[in-house]
C-alpha atoms as a PDB file:
ATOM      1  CA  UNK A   1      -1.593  16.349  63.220  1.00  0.00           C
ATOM      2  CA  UNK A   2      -2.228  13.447  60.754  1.00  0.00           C
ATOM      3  CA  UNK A   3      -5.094  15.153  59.327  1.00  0.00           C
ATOM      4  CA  UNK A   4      -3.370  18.439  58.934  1.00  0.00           C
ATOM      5  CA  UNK A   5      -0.308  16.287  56.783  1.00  0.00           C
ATOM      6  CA  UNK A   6      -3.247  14.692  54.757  1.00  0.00           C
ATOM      7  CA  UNK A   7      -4.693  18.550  53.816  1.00  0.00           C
ATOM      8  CA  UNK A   8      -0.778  19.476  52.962  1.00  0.00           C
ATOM      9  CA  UNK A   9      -0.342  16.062  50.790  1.00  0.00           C
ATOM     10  CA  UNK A  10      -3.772  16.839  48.783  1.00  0.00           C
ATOM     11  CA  UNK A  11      -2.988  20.522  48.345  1.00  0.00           C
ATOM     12  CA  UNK A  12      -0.013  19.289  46.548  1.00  0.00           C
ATOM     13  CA  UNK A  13      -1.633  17.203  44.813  1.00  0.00           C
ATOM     14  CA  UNK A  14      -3.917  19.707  43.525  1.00  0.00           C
ATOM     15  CA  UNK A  15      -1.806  22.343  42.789  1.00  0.00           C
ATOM     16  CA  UNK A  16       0.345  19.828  40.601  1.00  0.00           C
ATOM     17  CA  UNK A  17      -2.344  18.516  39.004  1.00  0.00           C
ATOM     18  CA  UNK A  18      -3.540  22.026  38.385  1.00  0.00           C
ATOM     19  CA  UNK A  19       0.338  23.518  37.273  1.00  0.00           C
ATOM     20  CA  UNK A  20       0.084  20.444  34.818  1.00  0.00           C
ATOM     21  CA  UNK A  21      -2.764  20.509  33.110  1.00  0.00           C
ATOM     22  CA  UNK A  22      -2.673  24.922  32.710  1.00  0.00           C
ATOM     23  CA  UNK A  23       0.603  23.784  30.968  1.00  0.00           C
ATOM     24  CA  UNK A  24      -1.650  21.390  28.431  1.00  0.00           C
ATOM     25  CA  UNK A  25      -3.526  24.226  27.972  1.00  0.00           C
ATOM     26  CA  UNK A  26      -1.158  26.897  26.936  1.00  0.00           C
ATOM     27  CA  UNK A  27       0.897  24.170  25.092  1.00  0.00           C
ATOM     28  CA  UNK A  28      -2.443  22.784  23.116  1.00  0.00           C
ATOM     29  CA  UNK A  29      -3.687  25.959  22.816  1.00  0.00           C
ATOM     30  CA  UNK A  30      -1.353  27.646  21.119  1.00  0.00           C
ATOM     31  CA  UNK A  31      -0.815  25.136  18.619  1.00  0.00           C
ATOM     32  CA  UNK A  32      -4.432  25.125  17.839  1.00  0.00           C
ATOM     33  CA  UNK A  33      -4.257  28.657  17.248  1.00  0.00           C
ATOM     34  CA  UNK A  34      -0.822  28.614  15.274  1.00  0.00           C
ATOM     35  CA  UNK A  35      -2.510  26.079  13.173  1.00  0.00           C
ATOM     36  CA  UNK A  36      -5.543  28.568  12.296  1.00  0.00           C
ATOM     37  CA  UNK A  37      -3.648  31.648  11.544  1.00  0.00           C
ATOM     38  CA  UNK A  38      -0.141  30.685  10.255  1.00  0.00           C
ATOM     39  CA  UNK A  39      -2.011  27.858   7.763  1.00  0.00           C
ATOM     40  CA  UNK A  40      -5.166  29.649   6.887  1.00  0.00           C
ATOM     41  CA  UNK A  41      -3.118  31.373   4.059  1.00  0.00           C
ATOM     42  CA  UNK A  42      -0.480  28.847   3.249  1.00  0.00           C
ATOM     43  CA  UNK A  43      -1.932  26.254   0.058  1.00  0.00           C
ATOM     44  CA  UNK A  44      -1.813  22.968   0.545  1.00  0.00           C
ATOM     45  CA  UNK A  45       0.624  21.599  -1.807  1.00  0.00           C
ATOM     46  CA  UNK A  46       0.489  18.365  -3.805  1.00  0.00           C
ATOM     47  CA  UNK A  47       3.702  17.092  -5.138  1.00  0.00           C
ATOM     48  CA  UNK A  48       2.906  13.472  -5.935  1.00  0.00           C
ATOM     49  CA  UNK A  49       3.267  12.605  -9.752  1.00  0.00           C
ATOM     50  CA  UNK A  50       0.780  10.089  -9.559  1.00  0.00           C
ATOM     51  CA  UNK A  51      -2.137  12.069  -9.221  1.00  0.00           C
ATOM     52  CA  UNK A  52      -1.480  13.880 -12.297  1.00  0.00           C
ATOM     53  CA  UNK A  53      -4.389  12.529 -14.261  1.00  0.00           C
ATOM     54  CA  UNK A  54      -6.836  12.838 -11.584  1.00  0.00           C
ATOM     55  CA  UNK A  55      -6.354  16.476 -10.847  1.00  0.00           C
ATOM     56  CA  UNK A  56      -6.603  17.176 -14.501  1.00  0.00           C
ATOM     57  CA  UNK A  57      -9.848  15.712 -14.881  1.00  0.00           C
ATOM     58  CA  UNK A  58     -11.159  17.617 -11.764  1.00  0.00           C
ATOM     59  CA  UNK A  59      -9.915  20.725 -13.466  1.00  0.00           C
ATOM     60  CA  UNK A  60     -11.962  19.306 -16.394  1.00  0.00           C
ATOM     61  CA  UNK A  61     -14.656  18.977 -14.011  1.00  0.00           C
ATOM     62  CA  UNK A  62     -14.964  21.856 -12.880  1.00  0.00           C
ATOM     63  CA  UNK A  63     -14.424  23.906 -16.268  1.00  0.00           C
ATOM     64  CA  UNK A  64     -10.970  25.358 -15.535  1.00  0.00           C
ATOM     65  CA  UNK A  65      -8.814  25.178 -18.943  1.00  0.00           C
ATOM     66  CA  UNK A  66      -6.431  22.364 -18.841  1.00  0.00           C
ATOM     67  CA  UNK A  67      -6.166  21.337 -22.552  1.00  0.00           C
ATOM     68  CA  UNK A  68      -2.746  22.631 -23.075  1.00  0.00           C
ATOM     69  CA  UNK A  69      -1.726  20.539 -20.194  1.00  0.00           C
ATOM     70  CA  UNK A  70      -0.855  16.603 -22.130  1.00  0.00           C
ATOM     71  CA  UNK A  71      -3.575  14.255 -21.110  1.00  0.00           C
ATOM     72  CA  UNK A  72      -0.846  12.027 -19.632  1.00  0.00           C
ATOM     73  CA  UNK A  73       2.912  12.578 -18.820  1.00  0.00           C
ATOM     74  CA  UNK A  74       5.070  11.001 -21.718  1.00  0.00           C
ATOM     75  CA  UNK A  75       7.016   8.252 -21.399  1.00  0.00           C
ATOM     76  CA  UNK A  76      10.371  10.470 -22.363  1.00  0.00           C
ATOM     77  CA  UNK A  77       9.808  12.701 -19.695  1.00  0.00           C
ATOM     78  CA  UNK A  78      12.743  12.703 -17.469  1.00  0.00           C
ATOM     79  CA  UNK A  79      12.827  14.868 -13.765  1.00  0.00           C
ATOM     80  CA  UNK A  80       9.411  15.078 -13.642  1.00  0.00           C
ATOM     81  CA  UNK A  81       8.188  17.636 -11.195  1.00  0.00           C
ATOM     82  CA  UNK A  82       4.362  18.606  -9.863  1.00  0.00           C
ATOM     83  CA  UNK A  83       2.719  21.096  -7.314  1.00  0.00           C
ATOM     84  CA  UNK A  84      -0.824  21.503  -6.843  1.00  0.00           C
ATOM     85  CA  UNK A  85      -3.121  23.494  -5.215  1.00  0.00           C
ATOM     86  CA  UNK A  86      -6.835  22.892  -4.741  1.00  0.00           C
ATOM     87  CA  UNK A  87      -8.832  25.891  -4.228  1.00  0.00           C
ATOM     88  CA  UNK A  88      -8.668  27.636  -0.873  1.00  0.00           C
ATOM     89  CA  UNK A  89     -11.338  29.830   0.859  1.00  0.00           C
ATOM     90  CA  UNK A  90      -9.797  32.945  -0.900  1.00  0.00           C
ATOM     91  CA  UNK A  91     -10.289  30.985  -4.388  1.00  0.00           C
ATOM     92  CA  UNK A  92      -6.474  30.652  -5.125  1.00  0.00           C
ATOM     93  CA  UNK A  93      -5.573  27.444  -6.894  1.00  0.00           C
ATOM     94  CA  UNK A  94      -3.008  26.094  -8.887  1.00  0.00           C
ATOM     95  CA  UNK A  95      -1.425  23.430 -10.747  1.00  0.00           C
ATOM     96  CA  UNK A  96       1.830  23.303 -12.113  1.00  0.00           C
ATOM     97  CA  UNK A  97       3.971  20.360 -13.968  1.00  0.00           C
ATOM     98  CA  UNK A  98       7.369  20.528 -15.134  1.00  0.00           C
ATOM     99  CA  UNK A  99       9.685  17.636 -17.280  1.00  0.00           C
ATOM    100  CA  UNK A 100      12.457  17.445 -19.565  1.00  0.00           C
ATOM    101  CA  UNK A 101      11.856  16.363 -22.902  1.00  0.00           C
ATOM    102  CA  UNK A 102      13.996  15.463 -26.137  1.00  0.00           C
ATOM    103  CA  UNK A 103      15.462  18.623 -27.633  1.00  0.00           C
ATOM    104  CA  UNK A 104      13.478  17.822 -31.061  1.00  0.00           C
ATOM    105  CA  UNK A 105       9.766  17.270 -29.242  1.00  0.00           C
ATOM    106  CA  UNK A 106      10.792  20.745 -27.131  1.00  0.00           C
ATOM    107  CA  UNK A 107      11.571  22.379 -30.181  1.00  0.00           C
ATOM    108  CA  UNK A 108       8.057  21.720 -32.056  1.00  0.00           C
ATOM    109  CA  UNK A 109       6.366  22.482 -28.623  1.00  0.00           C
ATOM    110  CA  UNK A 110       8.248  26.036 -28.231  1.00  0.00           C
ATOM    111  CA  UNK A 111       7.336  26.908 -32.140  1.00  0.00           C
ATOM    112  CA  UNK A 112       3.698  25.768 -31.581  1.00  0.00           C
ATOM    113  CA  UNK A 113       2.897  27.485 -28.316  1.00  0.00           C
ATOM    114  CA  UNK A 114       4.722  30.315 -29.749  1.00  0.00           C
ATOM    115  CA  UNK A 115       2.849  31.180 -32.545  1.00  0.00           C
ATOM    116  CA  UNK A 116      -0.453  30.866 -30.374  1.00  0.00           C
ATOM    117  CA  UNK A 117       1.276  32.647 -26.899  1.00  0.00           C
ATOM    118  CA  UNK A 118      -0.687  36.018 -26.382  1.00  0.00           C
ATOM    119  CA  UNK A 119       1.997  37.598 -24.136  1.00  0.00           C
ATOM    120  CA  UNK A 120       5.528  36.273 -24.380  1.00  0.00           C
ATOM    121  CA  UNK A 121       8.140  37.016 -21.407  1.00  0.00           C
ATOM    122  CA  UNK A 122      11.809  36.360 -20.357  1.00  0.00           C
ATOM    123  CA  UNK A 123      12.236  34.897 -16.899  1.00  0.00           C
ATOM    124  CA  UNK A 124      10.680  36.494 -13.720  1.00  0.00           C
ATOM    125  CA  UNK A 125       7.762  35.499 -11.932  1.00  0.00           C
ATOM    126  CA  UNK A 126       3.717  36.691 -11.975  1.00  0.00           C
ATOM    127  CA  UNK A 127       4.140  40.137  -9.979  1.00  0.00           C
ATOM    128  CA  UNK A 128       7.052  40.997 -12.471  1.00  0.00           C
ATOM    129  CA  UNK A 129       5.013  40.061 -15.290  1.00  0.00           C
ATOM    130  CA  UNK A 130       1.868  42.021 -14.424  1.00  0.00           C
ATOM    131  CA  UNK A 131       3.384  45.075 -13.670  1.00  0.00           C
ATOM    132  CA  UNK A 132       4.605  45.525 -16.979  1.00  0.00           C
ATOM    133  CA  UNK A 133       2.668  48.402 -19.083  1.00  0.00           C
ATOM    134  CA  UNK A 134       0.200  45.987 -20.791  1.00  0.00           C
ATOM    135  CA  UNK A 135       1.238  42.988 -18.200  1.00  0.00           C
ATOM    136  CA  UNK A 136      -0.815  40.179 -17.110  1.00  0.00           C
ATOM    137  CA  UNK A 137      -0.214  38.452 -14.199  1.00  0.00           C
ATOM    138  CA  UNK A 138       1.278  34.395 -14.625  1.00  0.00           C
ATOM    139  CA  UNK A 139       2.596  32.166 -11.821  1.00  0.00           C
ATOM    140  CA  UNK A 140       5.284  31.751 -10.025  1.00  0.00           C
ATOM    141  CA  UNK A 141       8.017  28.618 -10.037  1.00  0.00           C
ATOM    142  CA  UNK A 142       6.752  26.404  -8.051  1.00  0.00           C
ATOM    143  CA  UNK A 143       8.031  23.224  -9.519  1.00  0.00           C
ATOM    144  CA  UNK A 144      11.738  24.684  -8.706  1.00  0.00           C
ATOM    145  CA  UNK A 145      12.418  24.281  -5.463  1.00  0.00           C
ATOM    146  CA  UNK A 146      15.161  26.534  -5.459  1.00  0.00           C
ATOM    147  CA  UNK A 147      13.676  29.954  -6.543  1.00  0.00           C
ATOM    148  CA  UNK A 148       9.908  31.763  -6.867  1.00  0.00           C
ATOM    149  CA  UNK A 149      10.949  33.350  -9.964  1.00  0.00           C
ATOM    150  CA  UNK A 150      11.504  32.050 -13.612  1.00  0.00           C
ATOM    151  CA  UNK A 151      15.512  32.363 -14.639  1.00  0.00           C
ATOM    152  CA  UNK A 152      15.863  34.562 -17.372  1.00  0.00           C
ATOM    153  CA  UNK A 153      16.639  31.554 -19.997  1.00  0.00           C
ATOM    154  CA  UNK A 154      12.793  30.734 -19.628  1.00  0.00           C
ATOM    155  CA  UNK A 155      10.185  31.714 -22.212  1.00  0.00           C
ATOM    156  CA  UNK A 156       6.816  32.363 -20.462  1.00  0.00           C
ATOM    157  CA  UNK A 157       4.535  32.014 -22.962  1.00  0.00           C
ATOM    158  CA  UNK A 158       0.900  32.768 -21.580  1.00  0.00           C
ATOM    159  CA  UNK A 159      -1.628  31.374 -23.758  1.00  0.00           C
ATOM    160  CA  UNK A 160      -4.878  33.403 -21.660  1.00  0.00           C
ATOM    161  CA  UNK A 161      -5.444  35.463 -19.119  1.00  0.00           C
ATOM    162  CA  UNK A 162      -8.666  36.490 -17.823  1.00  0.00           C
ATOM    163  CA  UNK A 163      -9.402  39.307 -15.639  1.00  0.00           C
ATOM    164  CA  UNK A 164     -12.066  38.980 -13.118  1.00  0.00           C
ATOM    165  CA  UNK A 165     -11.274  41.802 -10.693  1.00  0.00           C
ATOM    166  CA  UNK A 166     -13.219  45.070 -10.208  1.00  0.00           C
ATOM    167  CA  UNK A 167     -12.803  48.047 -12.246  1.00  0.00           C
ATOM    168  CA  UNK A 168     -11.045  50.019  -9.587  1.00  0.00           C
ATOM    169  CA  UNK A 169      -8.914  47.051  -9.098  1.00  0.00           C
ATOM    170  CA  UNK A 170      -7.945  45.328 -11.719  1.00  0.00           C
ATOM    171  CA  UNK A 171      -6.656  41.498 -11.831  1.00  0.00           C
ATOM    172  CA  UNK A 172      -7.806  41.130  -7.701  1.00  0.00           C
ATOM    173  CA  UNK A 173      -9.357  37.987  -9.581  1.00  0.00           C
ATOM    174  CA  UNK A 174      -8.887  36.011 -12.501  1.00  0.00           C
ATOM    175  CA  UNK A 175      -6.946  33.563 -14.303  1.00  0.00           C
ATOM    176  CA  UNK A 176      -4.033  32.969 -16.199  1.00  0.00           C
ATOM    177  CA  UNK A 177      -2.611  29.847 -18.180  1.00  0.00           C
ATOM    178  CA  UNK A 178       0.448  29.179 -20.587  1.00  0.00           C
ATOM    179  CA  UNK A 179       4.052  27.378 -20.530  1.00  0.00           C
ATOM    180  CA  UNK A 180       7.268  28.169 -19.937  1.00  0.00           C
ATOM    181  CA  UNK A 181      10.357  26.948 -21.792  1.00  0.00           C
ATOM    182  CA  UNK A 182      14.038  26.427 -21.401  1.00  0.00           C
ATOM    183  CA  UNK A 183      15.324  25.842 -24.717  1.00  0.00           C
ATOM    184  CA  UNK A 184      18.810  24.862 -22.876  1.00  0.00           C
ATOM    185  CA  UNK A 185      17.982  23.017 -19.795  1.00  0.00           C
ATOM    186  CA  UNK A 186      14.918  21.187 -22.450  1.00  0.00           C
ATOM    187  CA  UNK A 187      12.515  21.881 -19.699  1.00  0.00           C
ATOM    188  CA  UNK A 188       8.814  22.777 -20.166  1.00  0.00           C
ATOM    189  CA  UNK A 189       6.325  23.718 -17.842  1.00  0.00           C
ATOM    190  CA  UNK A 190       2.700  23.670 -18.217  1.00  0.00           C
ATOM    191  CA  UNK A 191       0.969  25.938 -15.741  1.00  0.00           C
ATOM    192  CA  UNK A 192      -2.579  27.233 -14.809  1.00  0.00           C
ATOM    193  CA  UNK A 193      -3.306  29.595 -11.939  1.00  0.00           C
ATOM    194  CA  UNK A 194      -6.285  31.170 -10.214  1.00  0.00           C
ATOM    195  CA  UNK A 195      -6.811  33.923  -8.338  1.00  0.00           C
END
């Protein structure tokens, strides 16, 4: 009879070692595969203010226009706000900065990227804007937290676009770059996006 309890005691022992680590399994596995299909198409986002400089000079590196983004973030800028996002394996990348400046310095910036803006729009976001008859696609609003879409007291004011897609599909690649303004809220965002 001992020896029979010792064969019960071990199959136990087995089986809940076995229960547990089929649990560790399914529990690890499943996050391993969350992880490769739910992030896969979600961007890494930067926020941090800091690195401001250093992504623009790997745009600069890698010949993506940045010049109508300021070399550095003024001193006057108040609420500053960033997102970034380094290329992915689809090619999409972004960068996007947002401050409030003096009313004065946001009125000579309006006027000036006005005047040089070759598509001008109020509010909305880059599927609104390139479904327009003669629309390019922009960005969206990712330095608001709050909404995807540009409120309607924004100016977008795209400075280029450049289409990249194939001729039976057009814009499924490109670029686009500009600001957008609040005259109001003296807000200004410099954006760049790539598709």
């Amino acid at each position: 009879m001992p020896n029979l309890t010792k064969r019960s005691h071990f199959l136990k022992i087995a089986i809940t070692l076995l229960l547990s680590l089929s649990s560790f399994g399914v529990v690890g596995g499943s996050f391993f595969l969350r992880k490769a299909f739910s992030n896969s198409n979600s961007p890494d986002i930067i926020n941090a203010v800091s690195e401001y400089h250093q992504i623009r000079e790997n745009l600069r590196a890698n010949n993506y226009p940045r010049k109508h983004f300021p070399s550095q973030i003024p001193a006057d800028a108040e609420d500053v706000n960033l997102a970034y996002s380094p290329s992915t394996a689809m090619g999409n990348s972004f960068l996007q900065v947002k401050w409030k400046q003096s009313p004065e310095k946001l009125k000579n910036l309006h006027l000036q990227y006005r005047k040089i803006a070759k598509h001008k729009y109020k509010g909305g976001n880059t599927n609104d804007h390139a479904n327009l008859s003669d629309g390019v696609p922009t960005t969206f609003f990712y330095t608001n937290n709050a909404a995807a879409s540009f409120p309607s007291d924004y100016e977008i004011l795209v400075l280029d676009a450049q289409d990249r897609g194939s001729s039976g599909f057009k814009w499924s690649h490109g670029e686009s770059y500009g600001v957008a303004i609040n005259d109001s809220a003296t807000e200004i965002v410099y954006w760049w996006e790539k598709w």
